[in-house]
Structure formats: structure tokens, C-alpha cells
Protein backbone atom coordinates (compact mmCIF):
# COMPACT_ATOMS: atom_id res chain seq x y z
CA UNK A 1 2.58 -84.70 -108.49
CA UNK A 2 0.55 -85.81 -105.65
CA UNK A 3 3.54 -88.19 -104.56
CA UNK A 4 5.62 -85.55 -104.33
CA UNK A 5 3.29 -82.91 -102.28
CA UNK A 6 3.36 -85.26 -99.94
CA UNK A 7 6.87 -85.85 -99.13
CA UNK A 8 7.29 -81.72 -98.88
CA UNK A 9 4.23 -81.62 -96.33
CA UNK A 10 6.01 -82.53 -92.96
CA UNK A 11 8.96 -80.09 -94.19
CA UNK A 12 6.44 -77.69 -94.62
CA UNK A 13 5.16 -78.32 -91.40
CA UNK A 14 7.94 -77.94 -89.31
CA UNK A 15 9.74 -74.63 -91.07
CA UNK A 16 5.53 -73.23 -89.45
CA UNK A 17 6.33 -74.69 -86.42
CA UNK A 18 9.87 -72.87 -86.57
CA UNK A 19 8.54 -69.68 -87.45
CA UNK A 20 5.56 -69.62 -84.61
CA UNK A 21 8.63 -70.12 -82.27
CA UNK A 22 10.76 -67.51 -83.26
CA UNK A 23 7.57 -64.96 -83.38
CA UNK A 24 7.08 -65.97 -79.85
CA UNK A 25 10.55 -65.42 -78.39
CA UNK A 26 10.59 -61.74 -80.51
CA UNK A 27 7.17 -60.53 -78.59
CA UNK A 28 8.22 -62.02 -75.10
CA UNK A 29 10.63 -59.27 -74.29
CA UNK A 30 7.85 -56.65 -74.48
CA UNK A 31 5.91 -57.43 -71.75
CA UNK A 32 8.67 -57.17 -68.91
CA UNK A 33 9.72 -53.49 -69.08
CA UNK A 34 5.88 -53.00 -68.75
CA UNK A 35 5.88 -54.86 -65.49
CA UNK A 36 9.18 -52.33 -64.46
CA UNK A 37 7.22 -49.18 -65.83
CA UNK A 38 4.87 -49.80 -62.87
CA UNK A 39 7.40 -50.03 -60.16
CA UNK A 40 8.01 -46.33 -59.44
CA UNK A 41 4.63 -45.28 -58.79
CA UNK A 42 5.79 -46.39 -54.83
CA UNK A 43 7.91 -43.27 -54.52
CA UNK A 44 4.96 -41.26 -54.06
CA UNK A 45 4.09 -42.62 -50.71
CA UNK A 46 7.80 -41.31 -49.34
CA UNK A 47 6.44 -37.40 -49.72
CA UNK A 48 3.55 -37.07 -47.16
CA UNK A 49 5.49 -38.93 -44.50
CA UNK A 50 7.90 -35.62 -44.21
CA UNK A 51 4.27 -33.19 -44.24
CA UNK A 52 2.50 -34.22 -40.93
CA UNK A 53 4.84 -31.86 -38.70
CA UNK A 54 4.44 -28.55 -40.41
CA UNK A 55 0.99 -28.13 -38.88
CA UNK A 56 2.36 -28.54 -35.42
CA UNK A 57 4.98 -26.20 -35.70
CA UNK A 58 2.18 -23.48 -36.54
CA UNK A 59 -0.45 -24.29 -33.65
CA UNK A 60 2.31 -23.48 -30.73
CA UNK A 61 3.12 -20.02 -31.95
CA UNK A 62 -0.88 -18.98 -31.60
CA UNK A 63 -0.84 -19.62 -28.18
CA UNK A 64 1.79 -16.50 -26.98
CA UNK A 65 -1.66 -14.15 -28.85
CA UNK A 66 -3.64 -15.12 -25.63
CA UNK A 67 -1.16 -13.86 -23.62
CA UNK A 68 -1.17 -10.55 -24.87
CA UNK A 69 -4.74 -10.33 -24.13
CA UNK A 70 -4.13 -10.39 -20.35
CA UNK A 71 -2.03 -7.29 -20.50
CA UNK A 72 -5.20 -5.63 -20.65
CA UNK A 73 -6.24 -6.08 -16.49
CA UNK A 74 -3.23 -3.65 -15.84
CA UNK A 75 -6.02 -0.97 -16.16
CA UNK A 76 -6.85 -1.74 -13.13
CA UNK A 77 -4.55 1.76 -11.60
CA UNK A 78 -7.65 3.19 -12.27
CA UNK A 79 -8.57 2.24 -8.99
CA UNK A 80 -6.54 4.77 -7.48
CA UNK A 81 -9.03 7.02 -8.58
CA UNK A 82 -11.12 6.16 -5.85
CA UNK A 83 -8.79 7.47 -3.33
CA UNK A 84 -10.93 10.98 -4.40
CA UNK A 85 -12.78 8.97 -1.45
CA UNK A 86 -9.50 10.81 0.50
CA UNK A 87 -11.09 14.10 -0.19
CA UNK A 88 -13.86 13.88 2.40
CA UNK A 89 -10.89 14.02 5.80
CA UNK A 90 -9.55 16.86 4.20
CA UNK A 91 -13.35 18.77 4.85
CA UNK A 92 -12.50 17.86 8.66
CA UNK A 93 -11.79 21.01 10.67
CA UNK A 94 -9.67 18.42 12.87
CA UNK A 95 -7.14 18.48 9.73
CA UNK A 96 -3.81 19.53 10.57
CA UNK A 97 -5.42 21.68 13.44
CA UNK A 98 -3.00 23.62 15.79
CA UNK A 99 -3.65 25.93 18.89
CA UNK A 100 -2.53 25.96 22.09
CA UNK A 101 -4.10 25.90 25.26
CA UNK A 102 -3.51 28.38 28.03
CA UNK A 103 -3.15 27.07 31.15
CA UNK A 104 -3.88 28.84 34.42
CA UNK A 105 -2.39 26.84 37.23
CA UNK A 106 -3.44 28.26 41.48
CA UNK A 107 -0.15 29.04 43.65
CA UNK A 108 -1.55 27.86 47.04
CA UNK A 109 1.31 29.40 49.01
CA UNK A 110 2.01 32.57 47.28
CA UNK A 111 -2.00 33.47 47.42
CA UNK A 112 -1.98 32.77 50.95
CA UNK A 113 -0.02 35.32 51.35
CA UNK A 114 -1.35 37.67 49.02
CA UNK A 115 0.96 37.17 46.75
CA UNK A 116 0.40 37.00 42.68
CA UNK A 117 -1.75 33.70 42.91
CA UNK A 118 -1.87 32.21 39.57
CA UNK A 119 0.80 30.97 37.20
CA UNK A 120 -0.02 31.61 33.50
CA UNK A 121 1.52 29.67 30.85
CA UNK A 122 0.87 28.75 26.89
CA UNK A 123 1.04 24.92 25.91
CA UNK A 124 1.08 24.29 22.04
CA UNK A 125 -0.19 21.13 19.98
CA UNK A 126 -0.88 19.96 16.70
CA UNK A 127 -3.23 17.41 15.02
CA UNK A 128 -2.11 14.94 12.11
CA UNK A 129 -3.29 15.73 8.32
CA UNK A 130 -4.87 12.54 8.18
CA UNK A 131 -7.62 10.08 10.16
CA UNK A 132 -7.44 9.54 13.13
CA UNK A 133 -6.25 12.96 13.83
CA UNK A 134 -4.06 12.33 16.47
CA UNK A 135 -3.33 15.39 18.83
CA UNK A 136 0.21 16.33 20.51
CA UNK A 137 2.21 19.04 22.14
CA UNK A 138 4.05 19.74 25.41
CA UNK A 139 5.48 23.42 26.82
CA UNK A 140 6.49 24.51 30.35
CA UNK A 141 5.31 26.64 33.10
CA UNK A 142 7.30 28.94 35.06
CA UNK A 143 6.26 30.61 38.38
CA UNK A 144 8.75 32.75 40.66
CA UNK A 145 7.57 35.25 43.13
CA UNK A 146 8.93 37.36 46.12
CA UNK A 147 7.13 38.83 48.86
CA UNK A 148 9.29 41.10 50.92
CA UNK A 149 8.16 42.21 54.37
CA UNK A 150 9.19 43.76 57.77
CA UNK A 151 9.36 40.57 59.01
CA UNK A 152 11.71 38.76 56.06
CA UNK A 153 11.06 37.39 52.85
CA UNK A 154 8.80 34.68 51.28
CA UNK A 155 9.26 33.29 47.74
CA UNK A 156 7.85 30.45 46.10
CA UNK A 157 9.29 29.14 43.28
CA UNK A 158 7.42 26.51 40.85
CA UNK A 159 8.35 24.62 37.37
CA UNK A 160 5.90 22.45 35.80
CA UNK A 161 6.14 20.50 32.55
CA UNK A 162 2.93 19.92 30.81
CA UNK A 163 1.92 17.21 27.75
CA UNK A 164 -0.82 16.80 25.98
CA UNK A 165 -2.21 14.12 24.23
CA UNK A 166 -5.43 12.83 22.51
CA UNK A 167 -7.67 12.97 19.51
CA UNK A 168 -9.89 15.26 17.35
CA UNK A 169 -12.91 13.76 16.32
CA UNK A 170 -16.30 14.20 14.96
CA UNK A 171 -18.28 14.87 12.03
CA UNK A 172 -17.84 17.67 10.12
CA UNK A 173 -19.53 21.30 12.13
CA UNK A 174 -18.97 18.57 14.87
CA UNK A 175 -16.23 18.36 15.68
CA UNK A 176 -14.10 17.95 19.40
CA UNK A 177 -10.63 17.73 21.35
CA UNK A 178 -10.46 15.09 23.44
CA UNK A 179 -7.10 15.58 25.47
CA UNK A 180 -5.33 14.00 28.42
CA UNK A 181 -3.11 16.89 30.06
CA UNK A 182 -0.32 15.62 32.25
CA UNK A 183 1.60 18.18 34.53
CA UNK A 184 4.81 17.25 36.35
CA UNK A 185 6.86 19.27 38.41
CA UNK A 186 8.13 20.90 41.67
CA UNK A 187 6.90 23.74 43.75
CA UNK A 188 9.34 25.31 47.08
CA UNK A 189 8.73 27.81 48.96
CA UNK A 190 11.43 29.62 51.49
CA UNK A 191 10.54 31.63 54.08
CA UNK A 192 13.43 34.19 55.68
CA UNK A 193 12.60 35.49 58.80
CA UNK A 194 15.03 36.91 61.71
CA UNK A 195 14.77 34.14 63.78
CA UNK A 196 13.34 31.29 61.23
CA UNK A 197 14.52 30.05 57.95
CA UNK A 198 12.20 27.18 56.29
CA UNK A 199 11.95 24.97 53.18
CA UNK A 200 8.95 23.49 52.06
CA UNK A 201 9.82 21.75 48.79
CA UNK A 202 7.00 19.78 46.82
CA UNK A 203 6.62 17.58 44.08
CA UNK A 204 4.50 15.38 41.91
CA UNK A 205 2.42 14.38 39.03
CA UNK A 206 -1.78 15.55 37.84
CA UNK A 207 -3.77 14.19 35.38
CA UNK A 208 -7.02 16.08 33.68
CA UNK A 209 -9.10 14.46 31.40
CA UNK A 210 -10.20 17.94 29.04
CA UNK A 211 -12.92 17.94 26.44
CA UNK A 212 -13.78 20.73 23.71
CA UNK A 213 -15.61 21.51 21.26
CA UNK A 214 -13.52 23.22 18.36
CA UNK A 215 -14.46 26.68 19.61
CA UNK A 216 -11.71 29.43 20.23
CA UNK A 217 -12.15 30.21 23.76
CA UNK A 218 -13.29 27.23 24.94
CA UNK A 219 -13.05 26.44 28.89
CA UNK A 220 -12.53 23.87 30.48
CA UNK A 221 -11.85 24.40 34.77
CA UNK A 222 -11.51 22.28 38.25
CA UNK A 223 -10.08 23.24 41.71
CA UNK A 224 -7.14 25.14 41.52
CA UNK A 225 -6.69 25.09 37.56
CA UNK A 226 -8.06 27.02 34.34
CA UNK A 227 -7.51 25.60 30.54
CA UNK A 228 -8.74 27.81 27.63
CA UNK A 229 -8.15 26.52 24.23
CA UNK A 230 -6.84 28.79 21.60
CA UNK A 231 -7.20 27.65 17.71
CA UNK A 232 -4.90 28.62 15.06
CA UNK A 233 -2.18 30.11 17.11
């Protein structure tokens, strides 16, 4: 019996060596489709690559708010309601003054003679509404006399163009008409006697420098001349 345990022994042997083999190449296939199960965890790192440029997109758009915010210096038209500043040249009396002046002007050759000696004439002028007030006017004067005698006749005959110009200034209860009056024009005389006939023609150009106060009735006078102011006329 012994003999014959023996002879089985390497048999037995080798149909365990068989078996360990085959157990071995039935458990090898397990491990590999755990070594593929781990593979697709990499897909993950694909998604926040495409994330990064939403935030951008929302930072511009936040910037337009600020500029709404400088819409608010357009209250500055406000200022205009300063210009109530305007309300003090309106208290002026110089304010869209008018008057005129009336102008008394000495015929030489007609009061030699004792004829009517002064020519009497009405100038008018106006100030601006608004500082400086700037003064203005112009208006003629007309002088035509006859003196008749035994003798003959004498008649003088004058036309003289006045303008004014100049300023009204002051503070207010203060106030004054500075004025430069320029007269142009031409005086003749003719003188008809029965044995002489004469011309005598003249003409030329005067300055005066006037100054008033704003008083109706104020006077201002030299050598052969008379200017009286007259306001609201």
C-alpha cells in the first residue's frame, strides 16, 4: 500500500500545480478593467477651462453705471440764477432814459440888426437798457428871418445839424449825462439895398463838451449858446 502511494504522489502533485495555474489565469482578468475604471476621472479637468471668461464679461458692463453719475453736474443752469445780479442796472435812472435837449443857438447877424436873435430848436436822444448806458440822438435846427426896411431887405438864413453822443453814469440818486454835442452847418445872410446887393455865406463845425445831472431843467450855457435838458419827453 505504501508502494503504491508513492507512485500516485508526483501525479498528485502536478494535477495541484495544474489547478493553482488555472486559478491564476481566471482572477488575472479582474484587475485590468479596474485600472480602466480610473481613467475617466480626467474629464473633469476639461469643465473649468470654458468658466474663467464669464466673470469678465460681467465687470465691463458696471463701468457705463459711473457714467450716469456725471449726468448729475448738468445742474449747474442753476447758475443762471445769479443773473438776479441783472436786477440792480435796472434800479439805474440812466435805464432806457430819453429826453431831449433844447438848444438855443445866438444869430449874430440878425441881432445886430434887431432882428429875432436866437434860433430855438429840440434835439432828442435815448440811453441803452443796459450798462454802460450809452447815450444817442441827433435833430436839426432851422433859422430864417427877414427884416424889411426903407432902405431894402436883410435876411439871414441858417441850418444846423446837431448830434449827440455820450454816457449816463453814476450811482443810483447819482446819477449824470455826460454828452459831446456836435453842430454842423451853414449860416448866409443877403442884404438888398438900392444900390448894394451882398452875400455873406458861412460855414463850419462846434464842439461842446455838456454835463448834467439827471434833473429836468438842467442848464448848461457858453457864448452865444443855451442847452436845457428835458427828461422823459
Amino acid at each position: 500500500m505504501n508502494t503504491r502511494r508513492c507512485r500516485f504522489w508526483p501525479l498528485f502533485l502536478m494535477i495541484c500545480l495544474a489547478a493553482t495555474l488555472v486559478a491564476c489565469e481566471r482572477f488575472s482578468p479582474t484587475p485590468a478593467p479596474a485600472a480602466t475604471t480610473h481613467a475617466p476621472t480626467a474629464m473633469p479637468a476639461d469643465t473649468p477651462t470654458e468658466e474663467p471668461p464669464t466673470p469678465t464679461a460681467t465687470s465691463e458692463p458696471e463701468e457705463p453705471t459711473a457714467v450716469a453719475a456725471t449726468a448729475t453736474p448738468t445742474s449747474t443752469p442753476t447758475v443762471e440764477a445769479g443773473g438776479a445780479g441783472g436786477a440792480t442796472p435796472s434800479d439805474s435812472r440812466c435805464a432806457g432814459l430819453a429826453g431831449e435837449l433844447e438848444i438855443q443857438v445866438l444869430v449874430g447877424p440878425a441881432e445886430a440888426v434887431g432882428m429875432e436873435p436866437v434860433a430855438v430848436g429840440r434835439v432828442p436822444f435815448a440811453a441803452t437798457a443796459e450798462p454802460p448806458y450809452v447815450v444817442q440822438g441827433q435833430g436839426p435846427i432851422s433859422y430864417d428871418d427877414v427884416l424889411g426896411a426903407a432902405w431894402g431887405t436883410y435876411a439871414v438864413t441858417m441850418d444846423l445839424d446837431f448830434v449827440v453822443e455820450g454816457e449816463c453814469s453814476g450811482q443810483e440818486g447819482g446819477e449824470q449825462l455826460d454828452l459831446l454835442l456836435e453842430m454842423t452847418g451853414e449860416q448866409l445872410v443877403v442884404v438888398d439895398a438900392e444900390s448894394f446887393q451882398g452875400e455873406y455865406p458861412w460855414s463850419g463845425t462846434q464842439t461842446l463838451d455838456l454835463t448834467f445831472p439827471l434833473e429836468d431843467g438842467a442848464t448848461a450855457e457858453g457864448e452865444g449858446w443855451v442847452v436845457v435838458l428835458h427828461l422823459g419827453s
